[in-house]
Protein backbone atom coordinates (compact mmCIF):
# COMPACT_ATOMS: atom_id res chain seq x y z
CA UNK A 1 -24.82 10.49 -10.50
CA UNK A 2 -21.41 8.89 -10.58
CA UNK A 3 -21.07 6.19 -12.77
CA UNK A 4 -20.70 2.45 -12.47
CA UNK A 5 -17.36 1.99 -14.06
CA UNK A 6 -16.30 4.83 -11.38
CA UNK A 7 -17.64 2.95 -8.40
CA UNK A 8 -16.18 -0.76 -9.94
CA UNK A 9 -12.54 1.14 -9.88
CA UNK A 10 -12.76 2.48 -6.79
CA UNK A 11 -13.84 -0.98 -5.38
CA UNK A 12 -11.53 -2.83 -7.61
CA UNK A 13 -8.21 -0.40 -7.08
CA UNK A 14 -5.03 -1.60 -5.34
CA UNK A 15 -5.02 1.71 -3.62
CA UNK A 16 -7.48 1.45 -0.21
CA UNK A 17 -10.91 4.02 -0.70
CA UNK A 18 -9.82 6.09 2.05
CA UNK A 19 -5.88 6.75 0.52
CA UNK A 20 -8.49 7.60 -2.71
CA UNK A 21 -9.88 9.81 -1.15
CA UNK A 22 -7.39 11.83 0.37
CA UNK A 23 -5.46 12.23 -2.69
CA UNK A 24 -8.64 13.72 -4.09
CA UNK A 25 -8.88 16.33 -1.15
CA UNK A 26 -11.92 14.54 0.18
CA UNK A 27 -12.71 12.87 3.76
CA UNK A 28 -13.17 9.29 3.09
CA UNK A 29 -16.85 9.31 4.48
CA UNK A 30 -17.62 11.81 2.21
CA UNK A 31 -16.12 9.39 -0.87
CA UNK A 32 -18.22 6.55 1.14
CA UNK A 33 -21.18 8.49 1.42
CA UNK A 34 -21.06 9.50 -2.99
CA UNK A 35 -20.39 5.38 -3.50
CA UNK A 36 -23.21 4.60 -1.86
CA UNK A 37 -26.06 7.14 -3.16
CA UNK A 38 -26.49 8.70 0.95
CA UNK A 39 -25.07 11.94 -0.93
CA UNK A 40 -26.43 13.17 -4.45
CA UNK A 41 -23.69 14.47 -6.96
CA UNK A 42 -24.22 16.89 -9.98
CA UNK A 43 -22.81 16.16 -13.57
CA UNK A 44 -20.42 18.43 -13.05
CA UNK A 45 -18.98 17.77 -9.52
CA UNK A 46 -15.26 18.53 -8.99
CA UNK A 47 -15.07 16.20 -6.25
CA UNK A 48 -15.74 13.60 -8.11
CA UNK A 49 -13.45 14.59 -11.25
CA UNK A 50 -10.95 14.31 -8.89
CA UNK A 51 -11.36 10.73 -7.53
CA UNK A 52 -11.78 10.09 -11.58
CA UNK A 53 -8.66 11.93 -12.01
CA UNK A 54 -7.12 9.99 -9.38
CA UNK A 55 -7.95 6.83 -10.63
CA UNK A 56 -6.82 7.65 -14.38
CA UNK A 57 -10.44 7.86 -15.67
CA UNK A 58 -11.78 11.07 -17.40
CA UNK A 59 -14.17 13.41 -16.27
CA UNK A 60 -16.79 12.48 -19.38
CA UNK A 61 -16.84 8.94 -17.73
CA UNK A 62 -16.94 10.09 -14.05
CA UNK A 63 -20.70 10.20 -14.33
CA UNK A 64 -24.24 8.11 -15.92
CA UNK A 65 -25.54 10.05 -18.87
């Protein structure tokens, strides 16, 4: 599950979720859809590293434990 300090900084970034997104390599629905629980993520999803990586956040904190 991605974490709560992922979803505040994607909400809370200067950047818009969609220009997120595509520097991740994801659709923007598809960064939507993760944000708001429609699609389940691992602990280990790459897509969301990225958006973490985007974002300057590391991959340990890209997810609950």
């Amino acid at each position: 599950m991605i974490s709560k300090r992922l979803i505040m900084e994607i909400k809370l970034s200067p950047i818009p979720a969609y220009k997120i997104a595509q520097k991740a390599g994801l659709d923007p629905s598809t960064l939507s859809k993760m944000v708001c629980g429609i699609t389940r993520t691992k602990a280990d999803d790459k897509r969301v590293v990225r958006v973490g990586h985007v974002l300057g956040i590391k991959a340990d904190e890209c997810f609950e434990k």
